[in-house]
N, C-alpha and C. Protein backbone atom coordinates (compact mmCIF):
# COMPACT_ATOMS: atom_id res chain seq x y z
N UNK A 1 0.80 -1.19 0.00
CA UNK A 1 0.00 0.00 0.00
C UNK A 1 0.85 1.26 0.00
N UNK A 2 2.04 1.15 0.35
CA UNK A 2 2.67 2.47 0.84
C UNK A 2 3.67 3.29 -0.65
N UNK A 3 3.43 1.99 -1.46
CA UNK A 3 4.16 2.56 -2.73
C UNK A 3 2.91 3.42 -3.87
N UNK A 4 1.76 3.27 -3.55
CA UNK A 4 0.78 3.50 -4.08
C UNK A 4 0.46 4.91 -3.54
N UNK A 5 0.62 4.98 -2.15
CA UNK A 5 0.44 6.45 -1.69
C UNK A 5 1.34 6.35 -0.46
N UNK A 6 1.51 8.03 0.25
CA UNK A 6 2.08 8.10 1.20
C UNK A 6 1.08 8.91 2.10
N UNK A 7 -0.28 8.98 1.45
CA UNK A 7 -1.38 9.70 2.74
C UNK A 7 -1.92 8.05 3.42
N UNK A 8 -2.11 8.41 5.02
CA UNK A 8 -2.44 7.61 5.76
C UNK A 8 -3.85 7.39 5.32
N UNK A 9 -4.64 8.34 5.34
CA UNK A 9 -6.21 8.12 5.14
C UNK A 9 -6.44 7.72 3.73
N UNK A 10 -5.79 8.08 2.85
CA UNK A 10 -5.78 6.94 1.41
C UNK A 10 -5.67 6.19 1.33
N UNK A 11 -4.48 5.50 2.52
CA UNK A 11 -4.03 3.83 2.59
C UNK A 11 -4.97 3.13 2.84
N UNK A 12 -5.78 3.84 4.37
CA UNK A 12 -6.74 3.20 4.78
C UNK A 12 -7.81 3.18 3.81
N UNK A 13 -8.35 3.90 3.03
CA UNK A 13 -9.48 3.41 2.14
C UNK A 13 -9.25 2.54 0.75
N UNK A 14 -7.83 2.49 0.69
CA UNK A 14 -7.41 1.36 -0.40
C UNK A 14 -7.68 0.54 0.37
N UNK A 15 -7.13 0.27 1.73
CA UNK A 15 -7.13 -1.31 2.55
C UNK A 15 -8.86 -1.75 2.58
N UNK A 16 -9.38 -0.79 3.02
CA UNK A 16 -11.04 -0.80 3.41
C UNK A 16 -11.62 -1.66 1.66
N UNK A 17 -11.14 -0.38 1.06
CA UNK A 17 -11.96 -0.90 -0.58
C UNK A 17 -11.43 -2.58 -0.97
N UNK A 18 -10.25 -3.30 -0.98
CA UNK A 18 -9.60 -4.26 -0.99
C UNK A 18 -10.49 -5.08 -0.37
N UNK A 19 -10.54 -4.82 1.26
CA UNK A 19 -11.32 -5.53 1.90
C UNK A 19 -12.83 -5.93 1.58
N UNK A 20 -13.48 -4.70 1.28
CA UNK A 20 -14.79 -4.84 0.82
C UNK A 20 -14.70 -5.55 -0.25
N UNK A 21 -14.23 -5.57 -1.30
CA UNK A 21 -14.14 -6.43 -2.70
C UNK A 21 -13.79 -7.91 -2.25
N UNK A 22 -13.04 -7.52 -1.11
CA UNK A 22 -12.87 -9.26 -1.22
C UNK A 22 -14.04 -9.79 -0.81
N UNK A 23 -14.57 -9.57 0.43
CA UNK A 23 -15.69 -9.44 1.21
C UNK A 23 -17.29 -10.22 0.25
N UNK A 24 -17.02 -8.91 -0.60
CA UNK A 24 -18.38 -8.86 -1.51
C UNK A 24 -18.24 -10.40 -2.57
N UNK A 25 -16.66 -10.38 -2.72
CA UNK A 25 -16.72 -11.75 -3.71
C UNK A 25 -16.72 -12.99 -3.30
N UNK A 26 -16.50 -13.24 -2.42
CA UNK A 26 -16.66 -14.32 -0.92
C UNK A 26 -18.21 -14.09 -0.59
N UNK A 27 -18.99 -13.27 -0.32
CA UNK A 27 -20.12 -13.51 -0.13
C UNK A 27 -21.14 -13.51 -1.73
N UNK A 28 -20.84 -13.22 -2.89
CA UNK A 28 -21.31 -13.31 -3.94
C UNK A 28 -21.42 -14.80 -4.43
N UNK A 29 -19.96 -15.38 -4.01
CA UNK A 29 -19.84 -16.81 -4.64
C UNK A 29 -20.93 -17.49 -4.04
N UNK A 30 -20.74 -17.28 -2.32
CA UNK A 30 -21.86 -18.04 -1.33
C UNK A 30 -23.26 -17.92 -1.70
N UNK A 31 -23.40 -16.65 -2.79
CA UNK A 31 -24.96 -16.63 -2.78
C UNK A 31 -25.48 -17.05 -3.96
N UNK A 32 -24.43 -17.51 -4.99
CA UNK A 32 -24.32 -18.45 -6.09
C UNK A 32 -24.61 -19.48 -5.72
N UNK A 33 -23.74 -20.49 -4.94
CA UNK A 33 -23.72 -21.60 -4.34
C UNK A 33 -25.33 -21.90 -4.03
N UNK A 34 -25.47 -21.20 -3.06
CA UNK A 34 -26.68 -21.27 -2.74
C UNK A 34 -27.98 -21.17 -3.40
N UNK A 35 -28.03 -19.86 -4.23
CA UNK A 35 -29.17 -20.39 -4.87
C UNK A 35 -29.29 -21.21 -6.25
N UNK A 36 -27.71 -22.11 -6.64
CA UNK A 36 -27.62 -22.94 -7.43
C UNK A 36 -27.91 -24.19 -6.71
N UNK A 37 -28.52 -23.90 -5.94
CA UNK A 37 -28.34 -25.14 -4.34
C UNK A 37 -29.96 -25.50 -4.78
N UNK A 38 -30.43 -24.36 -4.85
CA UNK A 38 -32.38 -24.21 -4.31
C UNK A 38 -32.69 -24.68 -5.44
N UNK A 39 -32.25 -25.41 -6.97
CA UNK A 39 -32.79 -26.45 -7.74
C UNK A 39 -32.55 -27.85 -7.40
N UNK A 40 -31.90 -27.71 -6.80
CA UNK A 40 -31.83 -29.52 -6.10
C UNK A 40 -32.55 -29.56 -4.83
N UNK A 41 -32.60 -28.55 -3.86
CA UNK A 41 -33.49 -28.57 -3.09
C UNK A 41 -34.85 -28.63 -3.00
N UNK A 42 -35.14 -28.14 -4.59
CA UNK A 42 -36.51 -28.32 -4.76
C UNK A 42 -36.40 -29.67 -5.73
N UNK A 43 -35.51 -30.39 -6.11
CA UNK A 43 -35.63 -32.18 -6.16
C UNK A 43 -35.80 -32.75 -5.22
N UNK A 44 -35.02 -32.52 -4.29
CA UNK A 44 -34.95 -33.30 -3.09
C UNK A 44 -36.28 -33.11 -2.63
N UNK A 45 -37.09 -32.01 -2.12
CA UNK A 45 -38.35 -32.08 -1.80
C UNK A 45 -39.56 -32.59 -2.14
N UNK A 46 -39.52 -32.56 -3.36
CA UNK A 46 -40.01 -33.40 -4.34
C UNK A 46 -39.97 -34.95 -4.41
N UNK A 47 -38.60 -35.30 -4.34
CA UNK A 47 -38.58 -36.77 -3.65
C UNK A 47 -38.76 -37.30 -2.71
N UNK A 48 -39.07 -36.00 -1.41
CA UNK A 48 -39.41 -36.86 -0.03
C UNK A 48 -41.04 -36.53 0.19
N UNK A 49 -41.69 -35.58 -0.68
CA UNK A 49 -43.12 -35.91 -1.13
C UNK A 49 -43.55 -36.97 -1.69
N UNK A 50 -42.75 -37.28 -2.94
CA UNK A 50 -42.95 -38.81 -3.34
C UNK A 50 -42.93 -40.23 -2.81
N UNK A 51 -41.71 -39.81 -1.70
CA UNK A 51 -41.71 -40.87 -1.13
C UNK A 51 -42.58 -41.33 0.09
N UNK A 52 -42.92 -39.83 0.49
CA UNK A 52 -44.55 -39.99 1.98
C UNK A 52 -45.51 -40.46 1.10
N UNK A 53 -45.91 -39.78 0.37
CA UNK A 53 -46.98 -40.66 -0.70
C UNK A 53 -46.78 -42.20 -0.81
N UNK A 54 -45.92 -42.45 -1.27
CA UNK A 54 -45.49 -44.36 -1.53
C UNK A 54 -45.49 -44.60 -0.36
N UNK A 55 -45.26 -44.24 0.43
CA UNK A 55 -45.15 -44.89 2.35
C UNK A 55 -46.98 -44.91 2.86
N UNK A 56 -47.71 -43.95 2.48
CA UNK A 56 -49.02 -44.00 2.84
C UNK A 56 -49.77 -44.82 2.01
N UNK A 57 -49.66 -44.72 0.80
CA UNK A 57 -50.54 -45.76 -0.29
C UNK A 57 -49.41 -47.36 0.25
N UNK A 58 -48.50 -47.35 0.73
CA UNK A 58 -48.21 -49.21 1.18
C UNK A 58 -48.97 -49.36 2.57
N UNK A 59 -49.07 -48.14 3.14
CA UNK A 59 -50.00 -48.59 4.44
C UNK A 59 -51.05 -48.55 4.05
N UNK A 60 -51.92 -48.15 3.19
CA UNK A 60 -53.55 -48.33 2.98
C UNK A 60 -53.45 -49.37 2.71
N UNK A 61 -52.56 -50.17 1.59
CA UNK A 61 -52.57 -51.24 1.09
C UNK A 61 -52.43 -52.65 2.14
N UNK A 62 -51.68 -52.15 2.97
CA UNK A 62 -51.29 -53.22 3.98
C UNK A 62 -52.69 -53.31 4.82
N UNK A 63 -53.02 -51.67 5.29
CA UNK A 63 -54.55 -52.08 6.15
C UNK A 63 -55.78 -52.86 5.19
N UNK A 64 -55.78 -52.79 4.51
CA UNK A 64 -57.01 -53.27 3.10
C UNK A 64 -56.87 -54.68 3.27
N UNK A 65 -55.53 -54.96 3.49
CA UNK A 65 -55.19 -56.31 3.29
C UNK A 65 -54.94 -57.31 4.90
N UNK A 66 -55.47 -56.78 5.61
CA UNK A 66 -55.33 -57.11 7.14
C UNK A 66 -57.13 -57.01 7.27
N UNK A 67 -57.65 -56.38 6.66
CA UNK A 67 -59.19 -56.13 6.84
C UNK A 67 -60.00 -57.55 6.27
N UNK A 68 -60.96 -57.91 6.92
CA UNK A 68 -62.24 -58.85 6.15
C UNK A 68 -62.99 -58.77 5.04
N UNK A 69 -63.40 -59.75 4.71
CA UNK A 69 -64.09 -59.24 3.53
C UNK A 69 -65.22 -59.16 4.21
N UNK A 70 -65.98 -58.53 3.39
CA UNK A 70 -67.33 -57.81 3.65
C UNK A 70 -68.65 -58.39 2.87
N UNK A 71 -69.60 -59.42 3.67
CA UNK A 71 -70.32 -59.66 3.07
C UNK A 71 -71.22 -59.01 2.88
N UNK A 72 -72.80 -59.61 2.14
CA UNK A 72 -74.25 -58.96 1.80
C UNK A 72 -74.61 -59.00 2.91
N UNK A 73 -74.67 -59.62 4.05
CA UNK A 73 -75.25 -59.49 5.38
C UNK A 73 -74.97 -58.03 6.29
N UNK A 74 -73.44 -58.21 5.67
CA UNK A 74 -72.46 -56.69 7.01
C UNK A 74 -73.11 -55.66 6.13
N UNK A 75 -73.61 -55.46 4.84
CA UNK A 75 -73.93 -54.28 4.69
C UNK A 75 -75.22 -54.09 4.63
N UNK A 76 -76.14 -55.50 4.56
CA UNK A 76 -77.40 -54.82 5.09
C UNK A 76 -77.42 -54.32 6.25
N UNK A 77 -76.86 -55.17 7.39
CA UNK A 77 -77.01 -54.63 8.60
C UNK A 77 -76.28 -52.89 8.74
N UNK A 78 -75.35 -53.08 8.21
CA UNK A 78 -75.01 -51.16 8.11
C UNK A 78 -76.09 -50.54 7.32
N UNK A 79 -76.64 -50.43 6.19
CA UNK A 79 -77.46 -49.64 5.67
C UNK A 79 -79.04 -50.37 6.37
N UNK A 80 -79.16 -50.80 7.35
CA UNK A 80 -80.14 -50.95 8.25
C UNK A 80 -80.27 -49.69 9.30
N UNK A 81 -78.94 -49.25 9.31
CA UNK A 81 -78.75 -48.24 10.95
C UNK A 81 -79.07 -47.18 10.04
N UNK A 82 -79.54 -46.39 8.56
CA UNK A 82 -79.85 -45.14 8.10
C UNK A 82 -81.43 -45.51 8.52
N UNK A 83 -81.74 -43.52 8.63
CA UNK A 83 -83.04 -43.29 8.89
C UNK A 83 -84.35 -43.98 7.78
N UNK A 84 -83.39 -44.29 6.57
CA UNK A 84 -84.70 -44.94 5.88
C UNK A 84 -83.77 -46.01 5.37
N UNK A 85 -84.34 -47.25 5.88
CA UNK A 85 -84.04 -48.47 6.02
C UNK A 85 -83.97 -49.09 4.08
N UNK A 86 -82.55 -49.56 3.93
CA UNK A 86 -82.48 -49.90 2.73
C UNK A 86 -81.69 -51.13 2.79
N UNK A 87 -82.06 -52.13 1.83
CA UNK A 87 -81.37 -53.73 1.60
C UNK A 87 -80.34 -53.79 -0.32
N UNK A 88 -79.44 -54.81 0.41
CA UNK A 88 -79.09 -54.85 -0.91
C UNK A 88 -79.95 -56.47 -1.86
């Protein structure tokens, strides 16, 4: 700095400006990074939606399949309990 100038308060705002540039390009890259980040982040989210979905449709599937079958009797007797009594 000192071959560039010999005022103190010049040095210091070369050092300051230096600093800030570096500063700004160190935090520029980071905000690259980052929002080159937020298209995979919105894959990734996307895949762990997909994947709660596939986890809930194997548990319906599993309860469906743990359940009875359902005869003509079980559902007369259920559509017996409505206010106007209906048979299949």
């Amino acid at each position: 700095m000192s071959m560039y100038t010999h005022d103190s308060v010049l040095r210091r705002k070369i050092k300051q400006t230096i600093i800030i540039t570096i500063f700004d390009s160190i935090l520029n890259e980071q905000l690259r990074k980052l929002f080159n980040g937020f298209k995979s982040l919105a894959v990734y989210k996307a895949q762990l939606l997909i994947e709660k979905e596939l986890i809930v449709i194997k548990l319906l599937l599993n309860i469906s399949k743990q359940q009875a079958l359902l005869t003509i009797d079980d559902l007369n007797r259920y559509l017996e309990s409505y206010p106007i009594p209906c048979r299949l």
